[in-house]
N, C-alpha and C. Protein backbone atom coordinates (compact mmCIF):
# COMPACT_ATOMS: atom_id res chain seq x y z
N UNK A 1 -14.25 -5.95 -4.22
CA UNK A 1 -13.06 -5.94 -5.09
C UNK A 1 -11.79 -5.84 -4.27
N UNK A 2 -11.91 -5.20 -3.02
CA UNK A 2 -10.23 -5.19 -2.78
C UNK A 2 -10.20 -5.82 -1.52
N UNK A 3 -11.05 -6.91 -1.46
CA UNK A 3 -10.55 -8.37 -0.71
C UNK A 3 -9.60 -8.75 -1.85
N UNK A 4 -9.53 -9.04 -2.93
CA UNK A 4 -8.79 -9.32 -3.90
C UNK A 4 -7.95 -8.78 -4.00
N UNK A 5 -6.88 -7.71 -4.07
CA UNK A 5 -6.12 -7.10 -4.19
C UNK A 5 -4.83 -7.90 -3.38
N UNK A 6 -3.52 -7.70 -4.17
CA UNK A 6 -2.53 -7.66 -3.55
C UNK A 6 -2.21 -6.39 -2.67
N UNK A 7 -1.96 -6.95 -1.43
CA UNK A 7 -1.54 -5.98 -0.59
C UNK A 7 0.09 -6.06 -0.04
N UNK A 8 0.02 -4.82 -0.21
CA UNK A 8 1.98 -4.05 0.15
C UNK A 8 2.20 -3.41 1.16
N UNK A 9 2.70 -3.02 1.75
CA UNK A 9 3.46 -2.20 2.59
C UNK A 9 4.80 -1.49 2.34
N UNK A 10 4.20 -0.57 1.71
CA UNK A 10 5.41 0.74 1.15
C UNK A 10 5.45 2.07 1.95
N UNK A 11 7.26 1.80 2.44
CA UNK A 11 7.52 2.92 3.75
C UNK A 11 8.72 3.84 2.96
N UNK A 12 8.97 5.10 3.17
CA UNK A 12 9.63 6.33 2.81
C UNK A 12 10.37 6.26 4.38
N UNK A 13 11.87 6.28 4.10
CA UNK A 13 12.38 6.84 5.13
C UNK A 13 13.47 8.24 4.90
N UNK A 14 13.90 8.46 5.58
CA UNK A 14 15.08 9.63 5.77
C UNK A 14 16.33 9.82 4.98
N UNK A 15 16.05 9.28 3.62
CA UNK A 15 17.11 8.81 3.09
C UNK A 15 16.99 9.59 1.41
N UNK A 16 18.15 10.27 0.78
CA UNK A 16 18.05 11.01 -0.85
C UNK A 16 17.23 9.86 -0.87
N UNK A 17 17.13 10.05 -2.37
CA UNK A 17 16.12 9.23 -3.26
C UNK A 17 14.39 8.67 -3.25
N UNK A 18 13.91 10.07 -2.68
CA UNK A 18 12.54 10.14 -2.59
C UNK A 18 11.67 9.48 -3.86
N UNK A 19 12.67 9.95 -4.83
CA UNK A 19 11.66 9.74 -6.43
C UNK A 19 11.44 7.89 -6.73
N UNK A 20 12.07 7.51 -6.01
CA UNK A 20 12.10 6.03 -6.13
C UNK A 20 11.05 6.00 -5.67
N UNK A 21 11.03 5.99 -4.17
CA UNK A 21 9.90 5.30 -3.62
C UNK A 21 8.13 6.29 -4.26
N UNK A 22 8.08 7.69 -4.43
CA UNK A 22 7.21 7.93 -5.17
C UNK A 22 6.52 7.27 -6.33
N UNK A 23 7.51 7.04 -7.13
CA UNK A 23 7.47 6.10 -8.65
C UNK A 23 6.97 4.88 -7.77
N UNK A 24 7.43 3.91 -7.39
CA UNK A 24 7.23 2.85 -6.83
C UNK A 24 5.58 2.67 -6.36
N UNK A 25 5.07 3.74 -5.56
CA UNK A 25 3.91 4.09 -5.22
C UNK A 25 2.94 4.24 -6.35
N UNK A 26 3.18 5.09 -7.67
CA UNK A 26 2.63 5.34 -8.36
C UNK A 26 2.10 3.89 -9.66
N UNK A 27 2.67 3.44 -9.35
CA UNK A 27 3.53 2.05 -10.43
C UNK A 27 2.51 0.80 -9.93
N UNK A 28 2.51 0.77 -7.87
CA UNK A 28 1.52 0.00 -7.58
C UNK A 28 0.52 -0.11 -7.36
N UNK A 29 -0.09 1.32 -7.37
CA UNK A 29 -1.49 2.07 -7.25
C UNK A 29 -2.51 1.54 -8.95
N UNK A 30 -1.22 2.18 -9.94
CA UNK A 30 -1.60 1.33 -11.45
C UNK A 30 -1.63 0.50 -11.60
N UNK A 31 -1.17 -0.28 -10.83
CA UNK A 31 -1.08 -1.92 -10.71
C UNK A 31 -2.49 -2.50 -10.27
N UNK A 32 -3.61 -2.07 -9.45
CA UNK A 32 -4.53 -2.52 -8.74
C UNK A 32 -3.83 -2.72 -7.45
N UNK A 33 -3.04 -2.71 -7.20
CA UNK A 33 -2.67 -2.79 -5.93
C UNK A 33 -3.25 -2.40 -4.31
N UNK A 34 -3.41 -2.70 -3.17
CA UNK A 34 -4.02 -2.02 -2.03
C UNK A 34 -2.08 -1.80 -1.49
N UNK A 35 -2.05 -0.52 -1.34
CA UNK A 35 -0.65 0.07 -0.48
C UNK A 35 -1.00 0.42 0.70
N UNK A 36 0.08 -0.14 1.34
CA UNK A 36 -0.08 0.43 3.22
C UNK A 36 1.33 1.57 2.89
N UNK A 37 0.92 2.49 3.56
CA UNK A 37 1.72 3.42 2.92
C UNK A 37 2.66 4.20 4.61
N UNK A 38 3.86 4.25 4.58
CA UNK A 38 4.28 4.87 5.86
C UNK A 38 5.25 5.94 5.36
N UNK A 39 5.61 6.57 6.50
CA UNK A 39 6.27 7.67 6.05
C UNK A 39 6.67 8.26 7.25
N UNK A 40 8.37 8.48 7.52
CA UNK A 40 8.99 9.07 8.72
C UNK A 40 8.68 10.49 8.78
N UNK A 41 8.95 10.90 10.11
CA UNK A 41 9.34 12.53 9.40
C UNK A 41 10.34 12.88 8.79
N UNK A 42 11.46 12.44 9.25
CA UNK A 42 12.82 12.98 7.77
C UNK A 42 12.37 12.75 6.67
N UNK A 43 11.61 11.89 6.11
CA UNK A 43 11.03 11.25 5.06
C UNK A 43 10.19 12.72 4.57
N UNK A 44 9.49 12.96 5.00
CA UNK A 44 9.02 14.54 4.82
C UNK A 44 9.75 15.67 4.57
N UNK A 45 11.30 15.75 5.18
CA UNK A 45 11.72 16.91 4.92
C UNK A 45 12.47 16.62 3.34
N UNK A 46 12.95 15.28 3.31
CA UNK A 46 13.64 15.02 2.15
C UNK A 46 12.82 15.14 0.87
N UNK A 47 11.70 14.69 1.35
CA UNK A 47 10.71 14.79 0.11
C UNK A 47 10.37 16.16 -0.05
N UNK A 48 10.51 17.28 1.00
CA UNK A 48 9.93 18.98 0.02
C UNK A 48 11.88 18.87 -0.44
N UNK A 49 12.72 18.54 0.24
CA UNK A 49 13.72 18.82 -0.23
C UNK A 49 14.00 18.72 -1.98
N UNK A 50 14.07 17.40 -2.04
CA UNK A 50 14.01 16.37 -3.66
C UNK A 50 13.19 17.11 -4.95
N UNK A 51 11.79 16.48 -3.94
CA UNK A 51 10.48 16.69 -5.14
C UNK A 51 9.80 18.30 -4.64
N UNK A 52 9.89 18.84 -3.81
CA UNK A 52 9.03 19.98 -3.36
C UNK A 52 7.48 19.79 -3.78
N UNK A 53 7.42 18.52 -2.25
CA UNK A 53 6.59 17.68 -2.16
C UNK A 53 6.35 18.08 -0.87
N UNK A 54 4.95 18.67 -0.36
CA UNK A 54 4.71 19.11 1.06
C UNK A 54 3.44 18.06 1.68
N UNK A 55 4.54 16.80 2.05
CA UNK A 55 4.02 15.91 2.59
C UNK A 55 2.94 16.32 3.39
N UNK A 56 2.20 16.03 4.04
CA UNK A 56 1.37 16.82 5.36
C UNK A 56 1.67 15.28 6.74
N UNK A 57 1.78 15.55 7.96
CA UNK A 57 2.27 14.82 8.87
C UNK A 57 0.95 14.27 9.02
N UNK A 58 -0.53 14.61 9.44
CA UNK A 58 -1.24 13.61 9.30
C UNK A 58 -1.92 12.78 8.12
N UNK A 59 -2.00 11.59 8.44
CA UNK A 59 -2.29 10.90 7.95
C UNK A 59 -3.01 11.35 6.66
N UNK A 60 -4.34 10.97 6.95
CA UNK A 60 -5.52 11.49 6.31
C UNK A 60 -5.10 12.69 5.23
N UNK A 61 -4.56 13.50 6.08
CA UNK A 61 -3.77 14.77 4.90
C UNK A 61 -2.65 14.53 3.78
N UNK A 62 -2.26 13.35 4.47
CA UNK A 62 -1.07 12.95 3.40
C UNK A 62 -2.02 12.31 2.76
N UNK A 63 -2.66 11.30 2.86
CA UNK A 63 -3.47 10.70 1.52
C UNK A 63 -4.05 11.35 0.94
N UNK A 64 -4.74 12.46 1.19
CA UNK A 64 -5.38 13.00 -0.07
C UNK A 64 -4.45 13.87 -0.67
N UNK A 65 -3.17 14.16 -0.57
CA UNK A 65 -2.12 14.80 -1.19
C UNK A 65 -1.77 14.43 -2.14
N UNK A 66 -1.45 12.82 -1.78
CA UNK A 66 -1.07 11.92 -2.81
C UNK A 66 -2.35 11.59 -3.86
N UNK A 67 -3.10 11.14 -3.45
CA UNK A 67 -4.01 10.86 -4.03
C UNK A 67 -4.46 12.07 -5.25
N UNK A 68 -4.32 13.63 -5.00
CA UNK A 68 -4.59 14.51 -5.70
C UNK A 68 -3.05 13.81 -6.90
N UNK A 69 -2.48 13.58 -6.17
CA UNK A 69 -0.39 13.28 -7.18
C UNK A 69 -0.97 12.50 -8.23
N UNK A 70 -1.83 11.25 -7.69
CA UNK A 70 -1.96 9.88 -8.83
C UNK A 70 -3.55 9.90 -8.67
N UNK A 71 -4.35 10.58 -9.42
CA UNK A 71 -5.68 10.21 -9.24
C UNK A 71 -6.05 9.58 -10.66
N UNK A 72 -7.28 9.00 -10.35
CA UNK A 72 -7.89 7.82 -11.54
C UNK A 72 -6.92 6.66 -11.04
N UNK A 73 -6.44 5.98 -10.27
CA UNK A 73 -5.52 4.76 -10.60
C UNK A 73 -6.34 4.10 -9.37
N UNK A 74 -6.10 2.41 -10.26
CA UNK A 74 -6.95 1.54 -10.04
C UNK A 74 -7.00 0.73 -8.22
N UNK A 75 -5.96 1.49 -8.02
CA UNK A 75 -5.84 0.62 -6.24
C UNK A 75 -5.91 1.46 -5.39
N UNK A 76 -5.44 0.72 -3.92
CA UNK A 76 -6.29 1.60 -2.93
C UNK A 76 -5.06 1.83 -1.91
N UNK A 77 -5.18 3.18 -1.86
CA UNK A 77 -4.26 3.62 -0.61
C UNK A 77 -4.56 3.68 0.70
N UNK A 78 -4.08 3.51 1.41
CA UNK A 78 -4.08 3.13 2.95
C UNK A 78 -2.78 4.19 3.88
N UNK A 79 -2.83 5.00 4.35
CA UNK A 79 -2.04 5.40 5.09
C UNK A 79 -1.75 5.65 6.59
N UNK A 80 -0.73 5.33 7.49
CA UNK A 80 -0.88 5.47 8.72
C UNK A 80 -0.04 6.17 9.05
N UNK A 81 0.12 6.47 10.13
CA UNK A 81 1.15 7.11 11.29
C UNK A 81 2.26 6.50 11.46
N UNK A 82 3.80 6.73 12.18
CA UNK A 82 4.39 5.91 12.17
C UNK A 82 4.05 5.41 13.98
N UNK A 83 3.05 5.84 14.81
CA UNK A 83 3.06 5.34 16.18
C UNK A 83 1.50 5.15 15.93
N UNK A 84 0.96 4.70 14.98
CA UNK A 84 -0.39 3.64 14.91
C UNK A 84 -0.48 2.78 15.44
N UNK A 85 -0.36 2.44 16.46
CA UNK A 85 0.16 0.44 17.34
C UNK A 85 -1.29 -0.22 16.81
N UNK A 86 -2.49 0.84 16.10
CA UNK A 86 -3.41 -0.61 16.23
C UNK A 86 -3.38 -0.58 14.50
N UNK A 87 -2.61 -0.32 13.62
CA UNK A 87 -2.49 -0.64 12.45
C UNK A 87 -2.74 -1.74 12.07
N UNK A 88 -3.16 -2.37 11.22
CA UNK A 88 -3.08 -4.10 10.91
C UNK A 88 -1.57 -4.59 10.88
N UNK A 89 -0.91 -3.15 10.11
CA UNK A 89 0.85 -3.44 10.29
C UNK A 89 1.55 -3.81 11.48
N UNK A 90 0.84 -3.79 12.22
CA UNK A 90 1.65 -3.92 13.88
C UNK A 90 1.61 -5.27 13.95
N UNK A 91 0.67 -6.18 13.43
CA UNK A 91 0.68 -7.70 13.82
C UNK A 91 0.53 -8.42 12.80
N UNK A 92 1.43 -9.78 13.01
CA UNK A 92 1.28 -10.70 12.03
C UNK A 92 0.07 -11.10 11.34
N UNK A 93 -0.89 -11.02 12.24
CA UNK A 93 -2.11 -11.43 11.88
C UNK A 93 -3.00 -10.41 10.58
N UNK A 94 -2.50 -9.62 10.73
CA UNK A 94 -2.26 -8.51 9.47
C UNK A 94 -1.36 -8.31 8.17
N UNK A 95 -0.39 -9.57 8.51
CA UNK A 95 1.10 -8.69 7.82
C UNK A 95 0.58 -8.95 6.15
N UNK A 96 0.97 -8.09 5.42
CA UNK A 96 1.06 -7.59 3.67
C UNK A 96 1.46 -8.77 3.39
N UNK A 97 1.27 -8.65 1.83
CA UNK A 97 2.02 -10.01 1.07
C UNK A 97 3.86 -9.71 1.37
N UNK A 98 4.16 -8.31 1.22
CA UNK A 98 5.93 -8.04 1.08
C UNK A 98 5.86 -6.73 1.55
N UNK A 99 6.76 -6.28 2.13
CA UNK A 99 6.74 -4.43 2.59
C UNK A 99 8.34 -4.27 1.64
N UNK A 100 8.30 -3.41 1.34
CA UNK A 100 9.46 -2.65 0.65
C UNK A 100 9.76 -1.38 1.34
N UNK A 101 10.82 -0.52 1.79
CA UNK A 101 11.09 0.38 2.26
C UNK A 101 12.31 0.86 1.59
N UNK A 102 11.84 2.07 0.78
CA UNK A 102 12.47 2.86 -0.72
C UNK A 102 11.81 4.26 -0.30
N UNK A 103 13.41 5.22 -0.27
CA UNK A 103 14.47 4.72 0.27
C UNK A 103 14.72 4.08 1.99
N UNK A 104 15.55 3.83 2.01
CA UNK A 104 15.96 2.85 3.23
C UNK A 104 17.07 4.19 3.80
N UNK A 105 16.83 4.20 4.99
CA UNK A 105 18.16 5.27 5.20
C UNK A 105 18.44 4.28 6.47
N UNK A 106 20.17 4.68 6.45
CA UNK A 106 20.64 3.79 7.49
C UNK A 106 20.15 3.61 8.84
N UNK A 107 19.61 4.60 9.06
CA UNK A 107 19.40 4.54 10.98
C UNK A 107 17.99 3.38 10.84
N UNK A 108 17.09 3.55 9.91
CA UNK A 108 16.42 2.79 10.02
C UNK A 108 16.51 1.03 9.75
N UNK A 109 17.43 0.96 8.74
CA UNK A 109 18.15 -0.07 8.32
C UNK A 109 18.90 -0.77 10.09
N UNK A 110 19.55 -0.12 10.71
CA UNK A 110 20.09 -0.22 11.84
C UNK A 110 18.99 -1.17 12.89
N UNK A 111 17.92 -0.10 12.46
CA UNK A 111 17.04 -0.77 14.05
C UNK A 111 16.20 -1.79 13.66
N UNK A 112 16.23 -2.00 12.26
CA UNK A 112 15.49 -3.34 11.85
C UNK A 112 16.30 -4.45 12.29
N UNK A 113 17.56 -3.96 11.66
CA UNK A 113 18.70 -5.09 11.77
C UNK A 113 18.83 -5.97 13.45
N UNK A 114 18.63 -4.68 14.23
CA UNK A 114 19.21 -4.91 15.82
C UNK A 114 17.22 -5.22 16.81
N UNK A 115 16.55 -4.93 16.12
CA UNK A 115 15.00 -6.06 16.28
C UNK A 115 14.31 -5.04 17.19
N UNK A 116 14.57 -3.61 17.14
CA UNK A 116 14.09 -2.56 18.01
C UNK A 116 12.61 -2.30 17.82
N UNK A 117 12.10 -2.17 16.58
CA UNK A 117 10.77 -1.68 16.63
C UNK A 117 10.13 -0.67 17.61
N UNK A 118 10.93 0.44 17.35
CA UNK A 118 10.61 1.64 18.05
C UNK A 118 10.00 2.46 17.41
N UNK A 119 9.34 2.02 16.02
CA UNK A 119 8.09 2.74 15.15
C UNK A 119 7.39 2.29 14.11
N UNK A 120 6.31 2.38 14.02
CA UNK A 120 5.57 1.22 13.21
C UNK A 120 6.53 1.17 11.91
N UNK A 121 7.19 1.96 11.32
CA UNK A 121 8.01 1.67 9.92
C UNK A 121 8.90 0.06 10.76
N UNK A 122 9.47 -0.23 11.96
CA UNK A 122 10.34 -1.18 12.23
C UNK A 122 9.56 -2.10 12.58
N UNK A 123 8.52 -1.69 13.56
CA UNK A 123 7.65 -2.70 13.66
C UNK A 123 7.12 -3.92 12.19
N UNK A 124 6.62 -2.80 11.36
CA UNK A 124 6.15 -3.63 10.50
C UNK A 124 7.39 -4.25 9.88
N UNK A 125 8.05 -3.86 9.77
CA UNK A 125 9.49 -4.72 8.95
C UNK A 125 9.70 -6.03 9.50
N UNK A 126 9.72 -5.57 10.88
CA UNK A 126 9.95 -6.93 12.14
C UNK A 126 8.96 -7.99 11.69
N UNK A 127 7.22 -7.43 11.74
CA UNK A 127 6.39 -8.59 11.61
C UNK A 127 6.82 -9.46 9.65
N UNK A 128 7.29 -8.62 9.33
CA UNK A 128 7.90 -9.17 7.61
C UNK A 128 8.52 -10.59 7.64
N UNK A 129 9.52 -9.78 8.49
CA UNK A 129 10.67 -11.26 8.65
C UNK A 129 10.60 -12.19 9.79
N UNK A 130 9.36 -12.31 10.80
CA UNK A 130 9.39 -13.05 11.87
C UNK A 130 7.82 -14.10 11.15
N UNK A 131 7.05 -13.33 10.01
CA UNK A 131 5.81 -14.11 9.34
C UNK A 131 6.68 -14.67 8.26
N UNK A 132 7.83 -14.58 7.75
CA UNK A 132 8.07 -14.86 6.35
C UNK A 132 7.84 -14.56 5.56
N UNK A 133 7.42 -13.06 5.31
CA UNK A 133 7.33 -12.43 4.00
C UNK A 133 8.23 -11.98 3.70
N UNK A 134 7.74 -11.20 2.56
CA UNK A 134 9.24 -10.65 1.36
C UNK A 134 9.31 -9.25 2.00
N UNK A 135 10.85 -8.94 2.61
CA UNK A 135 10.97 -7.65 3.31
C UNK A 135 11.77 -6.98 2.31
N UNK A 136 11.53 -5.87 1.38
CA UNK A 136 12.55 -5.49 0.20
C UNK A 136 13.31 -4.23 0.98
N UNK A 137 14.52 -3.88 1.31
CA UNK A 137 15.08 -2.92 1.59
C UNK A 137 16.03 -1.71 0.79
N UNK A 138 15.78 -0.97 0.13
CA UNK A 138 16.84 -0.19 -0.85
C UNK A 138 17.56 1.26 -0.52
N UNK A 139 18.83 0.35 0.40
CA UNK A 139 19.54 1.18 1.07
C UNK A 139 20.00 2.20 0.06
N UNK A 140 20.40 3.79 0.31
CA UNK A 140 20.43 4.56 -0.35
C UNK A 140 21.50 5.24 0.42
N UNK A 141 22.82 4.79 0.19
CA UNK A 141 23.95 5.61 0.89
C UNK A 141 25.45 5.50 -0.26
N UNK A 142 26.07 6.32 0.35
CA UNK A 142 27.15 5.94 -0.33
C UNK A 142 28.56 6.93 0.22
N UNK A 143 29.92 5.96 0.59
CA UNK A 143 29.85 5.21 0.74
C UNK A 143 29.58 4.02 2.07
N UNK A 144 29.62 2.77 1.60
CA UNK A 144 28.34 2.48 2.91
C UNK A 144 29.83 1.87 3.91
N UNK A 145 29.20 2.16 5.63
CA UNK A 145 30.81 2.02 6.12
C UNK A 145 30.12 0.53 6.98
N UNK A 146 31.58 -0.02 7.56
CA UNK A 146 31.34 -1.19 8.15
C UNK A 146 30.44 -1.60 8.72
N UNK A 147 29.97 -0.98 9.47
CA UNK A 147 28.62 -0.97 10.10
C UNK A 147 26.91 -1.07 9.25
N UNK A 148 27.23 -0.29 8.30
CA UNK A 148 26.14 -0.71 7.47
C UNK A 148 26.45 -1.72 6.93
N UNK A 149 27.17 -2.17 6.28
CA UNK A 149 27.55 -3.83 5.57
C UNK A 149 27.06 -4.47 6.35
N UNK A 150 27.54 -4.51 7.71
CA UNK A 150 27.15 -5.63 8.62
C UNK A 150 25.70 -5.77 8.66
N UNK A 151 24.84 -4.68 8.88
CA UNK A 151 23.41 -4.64 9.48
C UNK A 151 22.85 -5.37 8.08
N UNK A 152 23.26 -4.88 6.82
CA UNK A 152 22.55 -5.69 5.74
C UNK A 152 23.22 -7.08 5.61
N UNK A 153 24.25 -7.42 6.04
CA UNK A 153 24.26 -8.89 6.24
C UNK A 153 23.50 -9.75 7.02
N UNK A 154 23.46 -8.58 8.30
CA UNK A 154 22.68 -9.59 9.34
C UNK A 154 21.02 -9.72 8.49
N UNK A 155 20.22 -8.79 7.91
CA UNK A 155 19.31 -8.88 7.60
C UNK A 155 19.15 -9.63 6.35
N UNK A 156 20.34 -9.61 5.73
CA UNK A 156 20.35 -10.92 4.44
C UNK A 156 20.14 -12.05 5.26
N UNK A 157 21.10 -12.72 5.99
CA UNK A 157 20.65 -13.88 7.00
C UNK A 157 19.04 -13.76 7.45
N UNK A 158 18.69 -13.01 8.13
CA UNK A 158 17.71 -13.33 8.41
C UNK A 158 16.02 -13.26 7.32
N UNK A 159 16.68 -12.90 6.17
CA UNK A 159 15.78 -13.19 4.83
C UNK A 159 14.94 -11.61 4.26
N UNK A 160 15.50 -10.67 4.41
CA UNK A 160 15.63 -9.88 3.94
C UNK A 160 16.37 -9.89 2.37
N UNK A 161 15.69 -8.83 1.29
CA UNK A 161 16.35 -8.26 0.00
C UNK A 161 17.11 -6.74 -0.33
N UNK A 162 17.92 -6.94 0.04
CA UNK A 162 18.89 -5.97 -0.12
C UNK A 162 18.97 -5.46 -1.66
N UNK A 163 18.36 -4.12 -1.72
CA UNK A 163 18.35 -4.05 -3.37
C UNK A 163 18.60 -2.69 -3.47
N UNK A 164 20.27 -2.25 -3.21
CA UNK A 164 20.31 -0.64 -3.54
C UNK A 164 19.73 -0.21 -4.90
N UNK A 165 19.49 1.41 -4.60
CA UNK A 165 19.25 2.00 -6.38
C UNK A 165 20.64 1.93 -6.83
N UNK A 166 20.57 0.94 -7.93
CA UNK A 166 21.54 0.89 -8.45
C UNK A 166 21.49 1.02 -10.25
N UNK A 167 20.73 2.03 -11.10
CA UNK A 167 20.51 1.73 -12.33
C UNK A 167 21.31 1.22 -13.39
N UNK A 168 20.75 0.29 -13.99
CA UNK A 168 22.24 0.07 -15.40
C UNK A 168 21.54 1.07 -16.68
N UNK A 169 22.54 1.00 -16.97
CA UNK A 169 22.51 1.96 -18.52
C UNK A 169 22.46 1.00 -20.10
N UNK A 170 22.07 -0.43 -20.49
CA UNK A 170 22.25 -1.29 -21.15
C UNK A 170 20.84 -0.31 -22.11
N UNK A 171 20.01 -0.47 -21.33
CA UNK A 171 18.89 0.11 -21.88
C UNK A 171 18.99 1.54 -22.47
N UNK A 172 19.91 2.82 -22.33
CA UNK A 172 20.39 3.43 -23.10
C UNK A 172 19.40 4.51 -22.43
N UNK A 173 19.29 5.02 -20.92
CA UNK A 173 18.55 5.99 -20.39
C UNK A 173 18.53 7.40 -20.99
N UNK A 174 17.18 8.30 -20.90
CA UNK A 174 17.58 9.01 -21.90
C UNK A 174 17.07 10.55 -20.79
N UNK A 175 17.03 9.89 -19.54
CA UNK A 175 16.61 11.28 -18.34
C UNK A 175 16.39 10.34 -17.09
N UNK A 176 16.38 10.91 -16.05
CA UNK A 176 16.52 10.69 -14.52
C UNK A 176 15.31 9.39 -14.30
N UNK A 177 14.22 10.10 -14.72
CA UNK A 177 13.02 9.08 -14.96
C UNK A 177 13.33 7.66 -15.14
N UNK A 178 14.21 7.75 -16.24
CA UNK A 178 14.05 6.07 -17.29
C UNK A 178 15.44 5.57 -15.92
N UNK A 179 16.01 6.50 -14.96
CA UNK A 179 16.84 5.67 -14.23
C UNK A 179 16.59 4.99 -13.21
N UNK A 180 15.22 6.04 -12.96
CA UNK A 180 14.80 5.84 -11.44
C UNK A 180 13.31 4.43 -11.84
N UNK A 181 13.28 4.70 -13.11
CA UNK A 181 12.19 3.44 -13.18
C UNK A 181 12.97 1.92 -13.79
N UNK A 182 14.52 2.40 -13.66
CA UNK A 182 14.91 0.97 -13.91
C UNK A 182 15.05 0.28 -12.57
N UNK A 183 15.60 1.21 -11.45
CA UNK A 183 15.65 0.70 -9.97
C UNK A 183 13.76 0.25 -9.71
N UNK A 184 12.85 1.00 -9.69
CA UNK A 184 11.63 0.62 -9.80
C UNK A 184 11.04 -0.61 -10.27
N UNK A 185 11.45 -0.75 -11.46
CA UNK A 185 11.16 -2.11 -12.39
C UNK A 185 12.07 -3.28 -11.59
N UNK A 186 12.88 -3.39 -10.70
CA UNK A 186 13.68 -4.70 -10.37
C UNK A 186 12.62 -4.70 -8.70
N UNK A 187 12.80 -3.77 -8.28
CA UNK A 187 11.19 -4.04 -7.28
C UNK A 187 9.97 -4.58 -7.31
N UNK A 188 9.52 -4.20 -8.69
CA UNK A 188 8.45 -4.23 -9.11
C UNK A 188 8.22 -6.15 -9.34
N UNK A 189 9.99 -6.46 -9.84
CA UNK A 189 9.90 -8.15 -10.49
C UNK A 189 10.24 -8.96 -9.25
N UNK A 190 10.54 -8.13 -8.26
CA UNK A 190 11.18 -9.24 -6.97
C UNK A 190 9.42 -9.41 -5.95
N UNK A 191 8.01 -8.11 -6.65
CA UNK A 191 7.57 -8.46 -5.94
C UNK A 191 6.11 -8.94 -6.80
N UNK A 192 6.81 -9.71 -7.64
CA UNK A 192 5.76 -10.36 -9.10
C UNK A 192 4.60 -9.59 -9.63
N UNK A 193 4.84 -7.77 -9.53
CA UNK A 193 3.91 -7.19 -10.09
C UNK A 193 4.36 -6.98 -11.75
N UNK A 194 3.86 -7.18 -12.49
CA UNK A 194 3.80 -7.41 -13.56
C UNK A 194 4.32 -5.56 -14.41
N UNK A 195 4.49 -5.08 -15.16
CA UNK A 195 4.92 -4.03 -15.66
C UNK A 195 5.68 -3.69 -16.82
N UNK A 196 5.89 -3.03 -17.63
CA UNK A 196 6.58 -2.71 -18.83
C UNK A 196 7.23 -1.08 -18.89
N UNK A 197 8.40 -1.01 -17.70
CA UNK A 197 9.05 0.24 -17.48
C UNK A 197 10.05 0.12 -18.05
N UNK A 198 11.00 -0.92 -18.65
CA UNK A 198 11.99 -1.08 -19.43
C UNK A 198 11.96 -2.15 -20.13
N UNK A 199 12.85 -2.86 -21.10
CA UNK A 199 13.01 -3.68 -21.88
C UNK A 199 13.78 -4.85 -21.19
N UNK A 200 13.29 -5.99 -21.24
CA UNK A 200 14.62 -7.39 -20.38
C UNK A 200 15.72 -7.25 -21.39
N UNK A 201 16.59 -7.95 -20.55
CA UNK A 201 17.77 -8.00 -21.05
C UNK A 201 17.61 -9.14 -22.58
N UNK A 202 18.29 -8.84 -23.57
CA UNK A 202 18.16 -9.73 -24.48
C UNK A 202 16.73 -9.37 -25.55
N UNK A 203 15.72 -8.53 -24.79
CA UNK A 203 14.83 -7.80 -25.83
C UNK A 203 15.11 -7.22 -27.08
N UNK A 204 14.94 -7.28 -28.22
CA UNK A 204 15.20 -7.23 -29.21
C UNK A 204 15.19 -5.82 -29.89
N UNK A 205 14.51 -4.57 -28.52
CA UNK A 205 14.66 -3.62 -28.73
C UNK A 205 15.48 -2.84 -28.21
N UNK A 206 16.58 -3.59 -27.67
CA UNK A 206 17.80 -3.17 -26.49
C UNK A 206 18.62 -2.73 -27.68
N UNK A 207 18.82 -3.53 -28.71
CA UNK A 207 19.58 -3.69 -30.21
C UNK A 207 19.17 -2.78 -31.45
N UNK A 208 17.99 -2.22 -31.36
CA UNK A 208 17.33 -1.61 -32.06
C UNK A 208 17.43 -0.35 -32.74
């Protein structure tokens, strides 16, 4: 069964907005999904910060953490290190259908941009956009200064998706949740997983 599976590459970096990329995780796990799952260490402190969420630094320990978070769901988690060099993530010959990295914090945004790959979170980003897959990035700053504009330009050029959390309110949010799963749900459609976390625009229950 999970030769079949769509496979992802979903990375947590150093950046507020832990609950995104959690949700996001949870969303593609229900999905059937197989997740390659990464995670910095700032990514750890922000997350007991946020969620008082006590990541564990190895591997193995973080998956069954999570896994205790979302159990019964239909896909398969995968987690590595961020200095795994023999990951499947390290080489094209491996690379995911799309990696998304929610949240995106600038320094990491930086070294994708400038082609460093000084940790498998950049590495794998690198093999994204040098195979032609879908690299989703959701920078999480504000406000963002010249220097970050630039790095997400350069990575728009080079075929990157620039997709801050940015929620709209059309849908009539009614708690943090329904905000953080509207940023979720535009991830979810840029990476054709199918879902029903909000209403499209023009739904007849937007009016309702």
């Amino acid at each position: 069964m999970s030769d079949t599976l769509k496979t992802f590459c979903l990375a947590l970096t150093g950046a507020s907005g832990q609950a995104y990329g959690l949700r996001l995780l949870e969303c593609l796990l229900t999905a059937g999904c197989r997740v390659r799952f990464l995670y910095s260490d700032a990514a750890r402190v922000v997350l007991r910060q946020e969620m008082a969420l006590e990541l564990p630094d190895a591997p193995a320990a973080a998956k069954a953490c999570l896994l205790r978070r979302y159990p019964d769901l239909s896909g398969v988690l995968e987690v590595y290190a961020q200095d795994d060099w023999f990951s499947p993530l390290a080489s094209g010959s491996s690379a995911p259908e799309a990696m998304v990295i929610c949240p995106c914090s600038m320094g990491t945004l930086a070294g994708i941009a400038q082609g460093l790959a000084a940790n498998l979170i950049e590495r794998a980003a690198d093999v994204a956009l040098k195979e032609g897959k879908k690299l989703i990035l959701t920078p999480r700053e504000t406000p963002f200064s010249i220097l970050h504009l630039e790095n997400m330009l350069r990575l728009a050029h080079a075929g990157a998706t620039i997709l801050p959390p940015n929620p709209g309110f059309y849908q009539q949010p009614q708690s943090v949740a329904d905000m953080v799963d509207f940023v979720v749900a535009r991830i979810l459609d840029q990476l054709a997983v199918p879902h029903t976390l909000l209403p499209r625009w023009g739904d007849a229950t937007l009016s309702a």
